[in-house]
Protein backbone atom coordinates (compact mmCIF):
# COMPACT_ATOMS: atom_id res chain seq x y z
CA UNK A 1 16.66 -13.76 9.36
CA UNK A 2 15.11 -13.09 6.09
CA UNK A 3 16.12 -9.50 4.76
CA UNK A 4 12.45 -8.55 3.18
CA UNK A 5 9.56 -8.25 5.27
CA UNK A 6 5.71 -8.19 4.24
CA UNK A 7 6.58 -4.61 1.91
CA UNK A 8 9.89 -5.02 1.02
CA UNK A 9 13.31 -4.03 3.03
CA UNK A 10 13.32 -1.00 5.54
CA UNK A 11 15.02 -0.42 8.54
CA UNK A 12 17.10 2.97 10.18
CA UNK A 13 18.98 4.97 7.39
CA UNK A 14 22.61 4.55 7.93
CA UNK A 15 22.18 1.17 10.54
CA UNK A 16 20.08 -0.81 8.54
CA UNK A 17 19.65 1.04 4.96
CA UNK A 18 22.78 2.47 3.64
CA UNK A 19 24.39 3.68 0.34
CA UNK A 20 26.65 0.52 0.25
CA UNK A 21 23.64 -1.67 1.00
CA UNK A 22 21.90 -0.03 -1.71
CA UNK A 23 24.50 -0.48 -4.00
CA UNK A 24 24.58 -3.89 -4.18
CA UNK A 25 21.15 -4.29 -3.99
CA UNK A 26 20.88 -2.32 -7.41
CA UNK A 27 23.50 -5.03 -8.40
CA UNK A 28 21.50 -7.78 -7.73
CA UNK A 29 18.17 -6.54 -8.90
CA UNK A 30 19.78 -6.05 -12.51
CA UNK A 31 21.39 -9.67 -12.43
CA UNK A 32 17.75 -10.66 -11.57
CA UNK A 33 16.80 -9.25 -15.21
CA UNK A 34 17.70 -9.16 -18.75
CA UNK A 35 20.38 -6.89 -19.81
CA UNK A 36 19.24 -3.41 -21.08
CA UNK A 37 16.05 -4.11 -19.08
CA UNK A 38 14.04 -1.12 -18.18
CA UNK A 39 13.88 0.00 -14.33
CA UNK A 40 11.46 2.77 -13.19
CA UNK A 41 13.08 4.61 -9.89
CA UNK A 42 11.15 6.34 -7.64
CA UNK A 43 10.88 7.75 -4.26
CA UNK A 44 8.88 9.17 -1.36
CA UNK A 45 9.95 12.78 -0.02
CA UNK A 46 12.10 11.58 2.63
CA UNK A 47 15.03 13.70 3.24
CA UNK A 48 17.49 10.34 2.38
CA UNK A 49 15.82 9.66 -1.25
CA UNK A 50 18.64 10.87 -2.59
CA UNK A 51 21.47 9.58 -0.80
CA UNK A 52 20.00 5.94 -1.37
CA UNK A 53 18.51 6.85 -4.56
CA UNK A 54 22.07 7.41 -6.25
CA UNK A 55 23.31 4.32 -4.67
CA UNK A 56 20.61 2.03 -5.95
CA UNK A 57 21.08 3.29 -9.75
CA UNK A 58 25.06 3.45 -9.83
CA UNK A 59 24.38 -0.86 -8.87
CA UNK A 60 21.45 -0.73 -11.61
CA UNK A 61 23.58 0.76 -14.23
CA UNK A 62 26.21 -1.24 -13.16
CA UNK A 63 24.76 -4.77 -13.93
CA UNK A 64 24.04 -2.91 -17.31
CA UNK A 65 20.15 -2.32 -17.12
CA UNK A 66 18.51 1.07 -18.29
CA UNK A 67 16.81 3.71 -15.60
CA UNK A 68 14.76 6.02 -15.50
CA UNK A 69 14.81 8.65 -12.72
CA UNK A 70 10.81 9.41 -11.64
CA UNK A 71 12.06 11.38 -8.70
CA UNK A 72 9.21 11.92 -5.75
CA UNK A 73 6.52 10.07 -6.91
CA UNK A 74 3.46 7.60 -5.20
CA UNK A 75 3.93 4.12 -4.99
CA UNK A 76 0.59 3.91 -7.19
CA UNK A 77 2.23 5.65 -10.23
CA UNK A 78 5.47 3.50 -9.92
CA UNK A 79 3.37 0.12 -9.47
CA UNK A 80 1.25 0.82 -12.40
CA UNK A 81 3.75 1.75 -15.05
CA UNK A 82 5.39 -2.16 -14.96
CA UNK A 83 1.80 -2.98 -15.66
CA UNK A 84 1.58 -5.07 -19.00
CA UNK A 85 -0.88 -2.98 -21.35
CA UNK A 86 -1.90 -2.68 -24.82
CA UNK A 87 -0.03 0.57 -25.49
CA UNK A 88 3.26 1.72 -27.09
CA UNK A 89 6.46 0.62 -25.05
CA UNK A 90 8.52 3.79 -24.25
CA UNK A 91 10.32 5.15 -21.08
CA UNK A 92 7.24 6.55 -20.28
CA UNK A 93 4.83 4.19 -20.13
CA UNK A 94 6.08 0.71 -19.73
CA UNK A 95 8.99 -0.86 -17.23
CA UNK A 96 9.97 -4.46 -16.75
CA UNK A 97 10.28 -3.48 -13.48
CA UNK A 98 10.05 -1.02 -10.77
CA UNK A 99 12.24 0.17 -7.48
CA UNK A 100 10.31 2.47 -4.77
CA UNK A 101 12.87 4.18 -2.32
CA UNK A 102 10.21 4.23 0.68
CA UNK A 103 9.89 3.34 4.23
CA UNK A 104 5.92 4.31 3.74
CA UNK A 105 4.17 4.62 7.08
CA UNK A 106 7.50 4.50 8.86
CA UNK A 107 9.14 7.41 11.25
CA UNK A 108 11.40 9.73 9.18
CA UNK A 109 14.56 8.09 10.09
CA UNK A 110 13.69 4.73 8.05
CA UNK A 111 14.03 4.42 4.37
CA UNK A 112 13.74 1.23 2.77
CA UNK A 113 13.06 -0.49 -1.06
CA UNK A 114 10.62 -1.99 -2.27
CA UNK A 115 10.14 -4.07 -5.62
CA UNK A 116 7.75 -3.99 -8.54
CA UNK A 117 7.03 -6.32 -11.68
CA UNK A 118 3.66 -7.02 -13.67
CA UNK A 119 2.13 -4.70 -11.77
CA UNK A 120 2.35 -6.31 -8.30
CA UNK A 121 4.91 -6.43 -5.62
CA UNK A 122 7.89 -9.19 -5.78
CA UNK A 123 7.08 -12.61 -4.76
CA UNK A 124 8.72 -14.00 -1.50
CA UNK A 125 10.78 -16.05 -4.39
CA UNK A 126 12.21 -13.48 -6.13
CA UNK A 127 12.98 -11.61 -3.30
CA UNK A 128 14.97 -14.45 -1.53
CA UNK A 129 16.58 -14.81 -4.96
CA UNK A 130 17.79 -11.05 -4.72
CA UNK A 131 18.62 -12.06 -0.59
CA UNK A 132 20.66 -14.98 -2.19
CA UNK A 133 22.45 -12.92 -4.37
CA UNK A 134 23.21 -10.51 -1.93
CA UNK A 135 24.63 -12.62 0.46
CA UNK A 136 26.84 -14.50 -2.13
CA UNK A 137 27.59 -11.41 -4.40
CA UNK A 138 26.91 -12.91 -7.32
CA UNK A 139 26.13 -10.04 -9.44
CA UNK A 140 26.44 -9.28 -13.06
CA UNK A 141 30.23 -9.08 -14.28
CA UNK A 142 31.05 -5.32 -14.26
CA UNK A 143 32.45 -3.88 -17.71
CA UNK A 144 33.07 -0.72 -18.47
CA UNK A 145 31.37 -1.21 -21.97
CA UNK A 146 28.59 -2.42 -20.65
CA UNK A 147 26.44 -0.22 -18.54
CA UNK A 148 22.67 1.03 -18.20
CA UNK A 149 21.51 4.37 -20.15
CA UNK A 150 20.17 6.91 -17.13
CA UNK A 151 16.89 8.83 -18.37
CA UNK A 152 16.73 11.82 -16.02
CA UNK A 153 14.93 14.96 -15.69
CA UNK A 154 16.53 16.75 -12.25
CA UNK A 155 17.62 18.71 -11.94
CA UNK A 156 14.57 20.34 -10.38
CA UNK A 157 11.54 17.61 -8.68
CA UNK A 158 8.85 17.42 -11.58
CA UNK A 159 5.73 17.96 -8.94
CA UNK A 160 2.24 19.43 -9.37
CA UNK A 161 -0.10 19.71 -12.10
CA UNK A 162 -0.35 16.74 -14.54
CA UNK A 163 -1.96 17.35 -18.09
CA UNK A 164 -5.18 14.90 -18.92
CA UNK A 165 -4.66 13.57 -22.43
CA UNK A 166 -5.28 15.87 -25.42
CA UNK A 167 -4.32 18.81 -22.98
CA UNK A 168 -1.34 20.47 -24.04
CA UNK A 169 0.53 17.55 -24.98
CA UNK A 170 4.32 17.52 -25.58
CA UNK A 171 6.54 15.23 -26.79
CA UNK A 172 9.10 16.38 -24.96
CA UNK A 173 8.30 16.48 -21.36
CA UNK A 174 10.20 15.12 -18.98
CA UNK A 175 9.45 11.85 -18.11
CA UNK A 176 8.76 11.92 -14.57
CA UNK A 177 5.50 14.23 -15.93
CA UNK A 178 4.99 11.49 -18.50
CA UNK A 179 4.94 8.81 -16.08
CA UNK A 180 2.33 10.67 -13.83
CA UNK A 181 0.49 11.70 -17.24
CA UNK A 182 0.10 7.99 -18.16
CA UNK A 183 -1.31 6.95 -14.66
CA UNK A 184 -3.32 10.04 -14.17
CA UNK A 185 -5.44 9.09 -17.51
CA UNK A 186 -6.11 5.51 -16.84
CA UNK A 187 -7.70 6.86 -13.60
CA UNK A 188 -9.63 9.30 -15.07
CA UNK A 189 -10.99 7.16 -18.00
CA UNK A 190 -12.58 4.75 -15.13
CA UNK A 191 -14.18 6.95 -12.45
CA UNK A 192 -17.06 9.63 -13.12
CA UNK A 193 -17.31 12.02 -10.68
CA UNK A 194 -21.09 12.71 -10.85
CA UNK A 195 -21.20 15.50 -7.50
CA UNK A 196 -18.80 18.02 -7.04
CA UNK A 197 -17.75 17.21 -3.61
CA UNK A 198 -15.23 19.40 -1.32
CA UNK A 199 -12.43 17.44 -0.52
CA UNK A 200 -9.75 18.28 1.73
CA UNK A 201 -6.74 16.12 0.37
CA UNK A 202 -3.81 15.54 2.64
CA UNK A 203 -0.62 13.91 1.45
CA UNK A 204 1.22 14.04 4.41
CA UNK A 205 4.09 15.91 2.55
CA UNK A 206 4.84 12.67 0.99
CA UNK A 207 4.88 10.83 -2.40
CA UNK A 208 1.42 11.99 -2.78
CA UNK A 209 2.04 15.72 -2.29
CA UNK A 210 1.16 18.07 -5.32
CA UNK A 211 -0.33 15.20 -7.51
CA UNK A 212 -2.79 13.75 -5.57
CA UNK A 213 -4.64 17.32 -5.17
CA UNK A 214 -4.31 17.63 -9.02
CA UNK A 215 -5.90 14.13 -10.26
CA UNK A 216 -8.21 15.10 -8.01
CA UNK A 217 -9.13 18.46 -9.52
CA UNK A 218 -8.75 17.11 -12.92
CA UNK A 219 -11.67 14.45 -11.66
CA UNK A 220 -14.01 17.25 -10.98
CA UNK A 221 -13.48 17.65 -7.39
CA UNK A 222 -13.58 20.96 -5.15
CA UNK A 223 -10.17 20.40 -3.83
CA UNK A 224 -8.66 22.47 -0.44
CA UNK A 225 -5.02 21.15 -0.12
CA UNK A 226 -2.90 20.34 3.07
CA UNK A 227 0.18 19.39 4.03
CA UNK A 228 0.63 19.41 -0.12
CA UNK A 229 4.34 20.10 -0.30
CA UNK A 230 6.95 17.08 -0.31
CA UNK A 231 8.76 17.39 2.85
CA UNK A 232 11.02 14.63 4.30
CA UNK A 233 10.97 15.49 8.18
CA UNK A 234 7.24 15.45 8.14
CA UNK A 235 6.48 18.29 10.10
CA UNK A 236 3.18 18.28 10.28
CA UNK A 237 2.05 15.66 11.06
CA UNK A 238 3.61 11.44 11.07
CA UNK A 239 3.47 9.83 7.76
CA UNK A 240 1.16 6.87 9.38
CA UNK A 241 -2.19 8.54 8.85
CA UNK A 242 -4.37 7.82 11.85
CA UNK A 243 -7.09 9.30 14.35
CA UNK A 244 -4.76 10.56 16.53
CA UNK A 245 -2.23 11.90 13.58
CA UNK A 246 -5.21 13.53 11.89
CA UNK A 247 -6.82 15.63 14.31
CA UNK A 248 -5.19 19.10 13.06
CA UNK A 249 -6.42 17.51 9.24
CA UNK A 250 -10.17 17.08 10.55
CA UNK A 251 -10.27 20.40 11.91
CA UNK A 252 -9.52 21.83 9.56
CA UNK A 253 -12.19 20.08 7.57
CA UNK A 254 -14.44 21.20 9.94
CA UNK A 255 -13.54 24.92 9.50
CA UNK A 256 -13.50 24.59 5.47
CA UNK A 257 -17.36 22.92 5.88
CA UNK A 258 -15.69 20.05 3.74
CA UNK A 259 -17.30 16.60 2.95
CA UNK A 260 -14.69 14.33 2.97
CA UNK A 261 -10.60 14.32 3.34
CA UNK A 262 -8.91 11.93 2.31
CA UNK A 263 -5.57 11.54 3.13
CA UNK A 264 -2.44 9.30 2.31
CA UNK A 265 0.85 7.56 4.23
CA UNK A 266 4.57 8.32 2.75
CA UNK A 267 4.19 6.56 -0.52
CA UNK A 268 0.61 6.29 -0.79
CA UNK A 269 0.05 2.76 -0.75
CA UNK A 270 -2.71 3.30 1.86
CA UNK A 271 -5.70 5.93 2.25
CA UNK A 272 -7.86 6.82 4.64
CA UNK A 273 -10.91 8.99 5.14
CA UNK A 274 -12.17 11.22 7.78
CA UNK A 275 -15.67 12.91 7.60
CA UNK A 276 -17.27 16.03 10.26
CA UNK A 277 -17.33 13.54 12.79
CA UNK A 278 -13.98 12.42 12.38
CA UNK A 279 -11.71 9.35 11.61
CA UNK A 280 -13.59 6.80 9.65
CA UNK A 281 -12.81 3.66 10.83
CA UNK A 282 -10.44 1.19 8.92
CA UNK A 283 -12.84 -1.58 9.12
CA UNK A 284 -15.63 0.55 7.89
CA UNK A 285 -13.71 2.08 5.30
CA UNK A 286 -12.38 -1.37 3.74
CA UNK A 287 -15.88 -2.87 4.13
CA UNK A 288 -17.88 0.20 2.47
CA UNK A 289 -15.43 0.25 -0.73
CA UNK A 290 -16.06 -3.61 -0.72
CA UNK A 291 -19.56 -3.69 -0.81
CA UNK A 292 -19.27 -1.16 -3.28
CA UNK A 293 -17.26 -3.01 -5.72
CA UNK A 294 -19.02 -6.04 -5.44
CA UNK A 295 -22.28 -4.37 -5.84
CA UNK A 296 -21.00 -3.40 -9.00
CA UNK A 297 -19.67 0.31 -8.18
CA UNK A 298 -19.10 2.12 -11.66
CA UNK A 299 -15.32 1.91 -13.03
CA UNK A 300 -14.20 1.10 -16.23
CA UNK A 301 -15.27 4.18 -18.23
CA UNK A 302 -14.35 4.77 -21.85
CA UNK A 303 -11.25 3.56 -23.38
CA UNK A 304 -9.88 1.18 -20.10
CA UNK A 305 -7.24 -0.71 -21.25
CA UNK A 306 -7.47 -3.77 -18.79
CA UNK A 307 -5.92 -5.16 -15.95
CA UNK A 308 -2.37 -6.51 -15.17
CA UNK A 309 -1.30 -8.83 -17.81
CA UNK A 310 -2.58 -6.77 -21.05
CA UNK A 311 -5.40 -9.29 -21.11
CA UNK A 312 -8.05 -6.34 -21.74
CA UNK A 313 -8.89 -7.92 -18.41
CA UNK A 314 -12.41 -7.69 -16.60
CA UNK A 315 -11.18 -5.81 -12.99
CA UNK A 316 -13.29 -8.54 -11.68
CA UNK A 317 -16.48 -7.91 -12.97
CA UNK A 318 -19.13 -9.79 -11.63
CA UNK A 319 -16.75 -11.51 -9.00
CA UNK A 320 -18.26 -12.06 -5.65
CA UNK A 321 -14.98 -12.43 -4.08
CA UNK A 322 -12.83 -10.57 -1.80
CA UNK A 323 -9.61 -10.52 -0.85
CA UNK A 324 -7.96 -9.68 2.66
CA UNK A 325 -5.49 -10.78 5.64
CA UNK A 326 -5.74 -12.46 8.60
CA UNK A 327 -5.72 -9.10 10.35
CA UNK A 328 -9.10 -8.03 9.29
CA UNK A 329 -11.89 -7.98 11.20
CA UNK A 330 -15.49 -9.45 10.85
CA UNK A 331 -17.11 -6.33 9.85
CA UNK A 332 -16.02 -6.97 6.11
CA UNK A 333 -18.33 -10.47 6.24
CA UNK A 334 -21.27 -8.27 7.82
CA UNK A 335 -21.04 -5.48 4.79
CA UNK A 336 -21.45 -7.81 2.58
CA UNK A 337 -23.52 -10.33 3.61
CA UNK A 338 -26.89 -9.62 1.63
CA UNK A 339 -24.72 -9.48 -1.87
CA UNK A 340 -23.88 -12.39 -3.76
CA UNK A 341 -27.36 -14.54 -4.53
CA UNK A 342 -27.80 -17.97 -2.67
CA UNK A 343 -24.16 -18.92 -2.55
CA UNK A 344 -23.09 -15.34 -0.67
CA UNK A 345 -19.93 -13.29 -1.06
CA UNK A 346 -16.89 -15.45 -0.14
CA UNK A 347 -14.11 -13.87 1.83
CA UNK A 348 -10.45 -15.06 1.28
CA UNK A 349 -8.10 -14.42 4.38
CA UNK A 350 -4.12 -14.77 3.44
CA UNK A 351 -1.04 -13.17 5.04
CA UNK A 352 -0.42 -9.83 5.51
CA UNK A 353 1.01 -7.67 2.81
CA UNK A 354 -0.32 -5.75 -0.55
CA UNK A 355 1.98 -8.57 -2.66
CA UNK A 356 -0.20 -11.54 -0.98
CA UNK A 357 -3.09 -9.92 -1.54
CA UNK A 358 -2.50 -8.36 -4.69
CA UNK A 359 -1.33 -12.24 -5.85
CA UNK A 360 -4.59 -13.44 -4.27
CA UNK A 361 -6.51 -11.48 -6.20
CA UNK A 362 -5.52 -12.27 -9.64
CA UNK A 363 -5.52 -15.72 -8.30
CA UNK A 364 -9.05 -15.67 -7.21
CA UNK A 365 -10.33 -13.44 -10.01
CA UNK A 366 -11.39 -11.31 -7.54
CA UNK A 367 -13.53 -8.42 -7.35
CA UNK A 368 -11.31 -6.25 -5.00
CA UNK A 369 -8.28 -6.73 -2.55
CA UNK A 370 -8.02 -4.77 0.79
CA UNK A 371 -5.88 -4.69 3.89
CA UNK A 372 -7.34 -3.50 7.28
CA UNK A 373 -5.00 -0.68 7.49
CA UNK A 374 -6.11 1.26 3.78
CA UNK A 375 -5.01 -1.06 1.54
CA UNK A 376 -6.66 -1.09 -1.90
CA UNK A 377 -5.74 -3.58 -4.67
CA UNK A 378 -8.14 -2.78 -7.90
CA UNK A 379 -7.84 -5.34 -10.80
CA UNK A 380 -8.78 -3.09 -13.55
CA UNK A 381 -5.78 -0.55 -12.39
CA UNK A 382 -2.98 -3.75 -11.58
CA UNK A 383 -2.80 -6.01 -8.82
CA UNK A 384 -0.74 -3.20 -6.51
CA UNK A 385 -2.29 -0.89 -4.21
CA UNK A 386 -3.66 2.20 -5.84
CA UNK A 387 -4.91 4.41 -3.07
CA UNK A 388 -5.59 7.10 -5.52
CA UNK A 389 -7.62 5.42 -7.71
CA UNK A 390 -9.94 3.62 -4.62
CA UNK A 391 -10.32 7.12 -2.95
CA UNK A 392 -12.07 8.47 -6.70
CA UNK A 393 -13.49 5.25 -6.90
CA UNK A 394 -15.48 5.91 -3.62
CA UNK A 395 -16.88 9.24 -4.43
CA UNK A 396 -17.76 8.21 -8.17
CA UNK A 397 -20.12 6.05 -6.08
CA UNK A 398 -21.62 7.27 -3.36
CA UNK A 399 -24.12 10.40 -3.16
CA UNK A 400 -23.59 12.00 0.14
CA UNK A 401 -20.50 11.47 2.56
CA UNK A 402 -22.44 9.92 5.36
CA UNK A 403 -22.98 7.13 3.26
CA UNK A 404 -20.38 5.19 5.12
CA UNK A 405 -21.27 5.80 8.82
CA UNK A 406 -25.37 5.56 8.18
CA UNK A 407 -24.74 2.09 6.52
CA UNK A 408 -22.68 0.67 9.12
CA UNK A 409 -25.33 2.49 11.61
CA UNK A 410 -27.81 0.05 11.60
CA UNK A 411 -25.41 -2.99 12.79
CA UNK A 412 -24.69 -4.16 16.07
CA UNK A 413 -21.16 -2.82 17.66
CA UNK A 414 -18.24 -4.67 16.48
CA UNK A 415 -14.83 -3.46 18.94
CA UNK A 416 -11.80 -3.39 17.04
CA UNK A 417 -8.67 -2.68 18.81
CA UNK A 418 -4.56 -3.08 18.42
CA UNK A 419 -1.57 -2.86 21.01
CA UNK A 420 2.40 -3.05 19.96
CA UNK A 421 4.84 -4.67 22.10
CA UNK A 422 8.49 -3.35 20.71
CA UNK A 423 11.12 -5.95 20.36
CA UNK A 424 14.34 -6.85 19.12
CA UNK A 425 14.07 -7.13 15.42
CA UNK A 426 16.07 -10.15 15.38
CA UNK A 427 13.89 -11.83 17.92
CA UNK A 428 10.25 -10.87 16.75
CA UNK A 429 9.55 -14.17 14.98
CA UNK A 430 11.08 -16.41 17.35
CA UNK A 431 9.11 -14.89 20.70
CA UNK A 432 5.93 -15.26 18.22
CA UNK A 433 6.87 -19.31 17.76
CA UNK A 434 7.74 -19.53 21.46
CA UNK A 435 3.91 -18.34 22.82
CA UNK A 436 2.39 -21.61 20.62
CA UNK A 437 5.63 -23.75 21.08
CA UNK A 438 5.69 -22.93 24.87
CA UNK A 439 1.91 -23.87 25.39
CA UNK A 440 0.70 -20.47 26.08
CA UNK A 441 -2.17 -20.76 24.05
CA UNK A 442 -3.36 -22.68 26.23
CA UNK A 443 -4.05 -19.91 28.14
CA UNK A 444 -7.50 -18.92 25.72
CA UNK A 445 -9.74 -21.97 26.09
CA UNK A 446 -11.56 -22.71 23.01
CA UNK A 447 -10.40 -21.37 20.19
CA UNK A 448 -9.90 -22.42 16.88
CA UNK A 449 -5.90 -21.57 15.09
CA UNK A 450 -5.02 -20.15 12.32
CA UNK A 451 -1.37 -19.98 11.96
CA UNK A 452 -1.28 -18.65 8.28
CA UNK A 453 0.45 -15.93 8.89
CA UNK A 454 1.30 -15.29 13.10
CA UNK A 455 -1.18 -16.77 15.63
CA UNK A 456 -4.91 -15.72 14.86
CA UNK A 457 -7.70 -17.31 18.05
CA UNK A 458 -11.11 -17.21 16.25
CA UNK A 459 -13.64 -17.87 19.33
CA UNK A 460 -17.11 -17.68 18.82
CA UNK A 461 -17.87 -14.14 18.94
CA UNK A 462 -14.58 -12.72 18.82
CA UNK A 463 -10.50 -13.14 17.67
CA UNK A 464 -7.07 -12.31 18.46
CA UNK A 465 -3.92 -12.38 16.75
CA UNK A 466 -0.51 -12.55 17.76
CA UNK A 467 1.88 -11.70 14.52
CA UNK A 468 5.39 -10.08 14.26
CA UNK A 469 5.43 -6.73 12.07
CA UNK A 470 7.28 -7.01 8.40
CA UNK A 471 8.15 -3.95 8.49
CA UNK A 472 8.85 -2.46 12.14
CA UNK A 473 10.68 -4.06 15.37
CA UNK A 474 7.56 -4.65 16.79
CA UNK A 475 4.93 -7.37 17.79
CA UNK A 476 1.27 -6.67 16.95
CA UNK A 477 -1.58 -7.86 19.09
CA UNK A 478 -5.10 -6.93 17.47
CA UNK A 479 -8.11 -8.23 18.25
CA UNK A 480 -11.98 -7.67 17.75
CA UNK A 481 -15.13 -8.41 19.57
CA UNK A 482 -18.78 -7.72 20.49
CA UNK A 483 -18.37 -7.23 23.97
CA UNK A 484 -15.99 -4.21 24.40
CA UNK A 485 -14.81 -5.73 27.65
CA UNK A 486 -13.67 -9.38 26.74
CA UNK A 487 -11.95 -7.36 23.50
CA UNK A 488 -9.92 -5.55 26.22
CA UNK A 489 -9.61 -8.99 28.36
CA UNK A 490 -8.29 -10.77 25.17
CA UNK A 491 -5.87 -8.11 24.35
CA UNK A 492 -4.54 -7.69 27.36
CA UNK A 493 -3.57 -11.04 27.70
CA UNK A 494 -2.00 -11.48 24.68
CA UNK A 495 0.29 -8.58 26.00
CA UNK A 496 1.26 -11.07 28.34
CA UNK A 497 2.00 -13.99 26.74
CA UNK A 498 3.95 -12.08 23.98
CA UNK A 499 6.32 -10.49 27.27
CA UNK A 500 6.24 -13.95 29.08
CA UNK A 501 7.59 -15.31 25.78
CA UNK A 502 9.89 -12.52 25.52
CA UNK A 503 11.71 -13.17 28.76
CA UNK A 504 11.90 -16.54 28.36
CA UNK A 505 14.52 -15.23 25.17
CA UNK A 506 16.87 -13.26 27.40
């Protein structure tokens, strides 16, 4: 069983994820790199960062590569500083690579690691080069005069307000503020915040918690804060944002007469919105930003400095291209359907995971990148998932809140739904193999397969897909339809099959 799933390696702190596993995993990463490389570290605010954290950079300095601590920090800022750009190379700025202690959406007991280089997650090659390592130890030759130089400023978490550039500038701030200073301004010098709306930002007490509200302020926004302090045991609510987790979050919306909140998983790879009527939908949140992008939504600004790759590159302009996973629905075709001239908006469906889609993107030349569940990938910020950047993006662009629900008002119904079926980890991809091996397919006359990435049905007005989680020891069934009923019909089948396939394992 592969050790890296579709966002990196996670599992149960102390079954799974432990110091000694992080250890060598430090080791291998460095022997994956040239010596006296430079490594960014960060983390989300779960309770075991540091545990793991210390760990991972005692292998790290080990195979003799250089760190820098970033301490709590969002996925976004850690992504985007191994981003190649026309600027000067410092500890602050530029990284040949990345490591994010997160377990993201997860339940508090997980932690887990995931990779970054370029600017976009590590390829399924590089990471079964670190699993090969692993398993044979073949690390770096230890010596004790030759290890990595540790750049640390904790002491105390560097949290909070970030200065815009020109403001109060020092050279010799830490460089977890630097890091956060250097994203913070490329966001700011491509979206113009052109209404003053009231947003209620809600980090989850994760990654996201005391920056997000302060790029947001420094954007222009009327900002009421929740859940804005980094706190590992979420206690307020689960770090998966969803209708059901944000109920206490829309209230208080309500209460505050906000316009929008926007609010953010563990490491804030993924955002989602939630207006006075509540939970925006995933489908019509990923479809809206879309059709804004490809309708040429304003970001770029003054001074951008390009895409992934230092080519000064374009973000996609003028692409009519999107990017997304066989786990989103048809609504994204539907929002963008009148754009694109005579030859239409094409729609590119990979596998699941911000690294796929982020590749598919620069592969494409793509206008944007999205996964159903808040997933963002902007080429003119990297090819990684910058939910921070997509949720200024949106209100740089749109007038009034209920933009988003009195577009998608107008179109017939689309039901989207998704049911779990928990599993032995080992086992998930195996029971997923038996259900087309065993013939139970057979089961959903007429349907076409796409087995890109798990079992996707396409029938004529509706699909289902049958596809082991990367990340959790669970099998997802998700589906979507016209007729409410035959989506419930179709899901509950696949239920079946998946524990008919299942028992035939025991």
């Amino acid at each position: 069983m592969r050790l890296f799933g579709t966002s990196g390696v996670r599992g149960e702190v102390f079954k799974r994820i432990t110091p000694e596993f992080c250890l060598n995993l430090g080791r291998a990463v460095a022997a994956s790199l040239p010596e006296k490389a430079k490594i960014a570290v960060a983390t989300d605010s779960r309770v075991t960062r540091d545990l793991l954290k210390s760990a991972l950079i005692s292998g790290l300095l080990g195979g003799n590569v250089n760190v820098a601590d970033l301490g709590i920090a969002p996925t976004p800022v850690l992504a985007f500083l191994t981003t190649r750009r026309d600027r000067t190379a410092d500890y602050a700025t530029e990284y040949d690579a990345g490591v994010m202690i997160t377990a993201s959406h997860n339940p508090p007991e997980y932690n887990g690691i995931k990779l970054w280089r370029d600017g976009v997650a590590y390829s399924t090659h590089d990471e079964e080069l670190i699993e090969d390592a692993l398993r044979w130890n073949e690390y770096r030759a230890p010596a004790w005069n030759k290890v990595g130089t540790l750049i640390s400023d904790f002491g105390g978490e560097v949290e909070g307000e970030v200065e815009v550039e020109g403001e109060g500038e020092d050279k010799d701030e830490g460089v977890a503020k630097k890091a956060k200073k250097a994203h913070t301004d490329e966001v700011l010098k491509r979206v113009e915040i052109k209404k003053r709306f009231k947003v209620v930002v809600d980090p989850g007490n994760g990654a996201a918690a005391g920056y997000a509200a302060a790029v947001f302020k420094k954007a222009g926004l009327e900002v009421l804060a929740i859940n804005d302090e980094p706190d590992g045991l979420f206690p307020n609510r689960s770090p998966e944002p969803t209708a059901e987790t944000l109920k206490e979050t829309i209230s208080f919306l309500r209460r505050k007469n906000a316009d929008l909140a926007v609010c953010f998983d563990g490491d804030a790879d993924r955002v989602v919105f939630c207006d006075k009527q509540g939970f925006i939908g995933y489908n019509e949140a990923i479809s809206f930003i879309s059709r804004l992008k490809l309708s040429g939504g304003e970001s770029g600004g003054s001074g951008g400095s390009g895409g992934s790759g230092g080519s000064g590159g374009s973000g996609g302009r003028g692409s009519k291209k999107v990017v997304t996973t066989v786990e989103t629905g048809f609504l994204l075709e539907h929002a963008v359907a009148d754009l694109g001239g005579e030859e239409g908006v094409k729609v590119v469906r990979g596998r699941v995971g911000d690294g796929f889609v982020g590749r598919g993107v620069k592969a494409e030349g793509a206008a944007v990148g999205v996964e159903q569940v808040g997933v963002y990938i902007m080429p003119e910020m990297g090819y990684y998932p910058d939910s921070i950047f997509a949720a200024l993006f949106l209100l740089a662009n749109i007038e009034r809140a209920s933009e988003i629900r009195e577009f998608f008002s107008g179109m017939p119904p689309l039901y989207f739904g998704k049911r779990e079926v928990s599993t032995d980890d080992r086992l998930k991809y195996e029971i997923v193999e038996r259900v087309r091996a065993r013939g139970f397919l057979d089961l959903f006359p007429e349907h076409r397969l796409n087995s890109l990435d798990g079992l996707r049905l396409d029938f004529e007005d509706s699909w289902l897909l049958i596809r082991a989680s990367g990340t959790e020891p669970k099998i997802r069934v998700v589906g979507e339809s016209r007729d409410e009923e035959k989506l419930e019909r179709l899901l509950s089948k696949g239920i079946q099959v998946v524990k008919a396939a299942g028992r035939e394992l025991r």
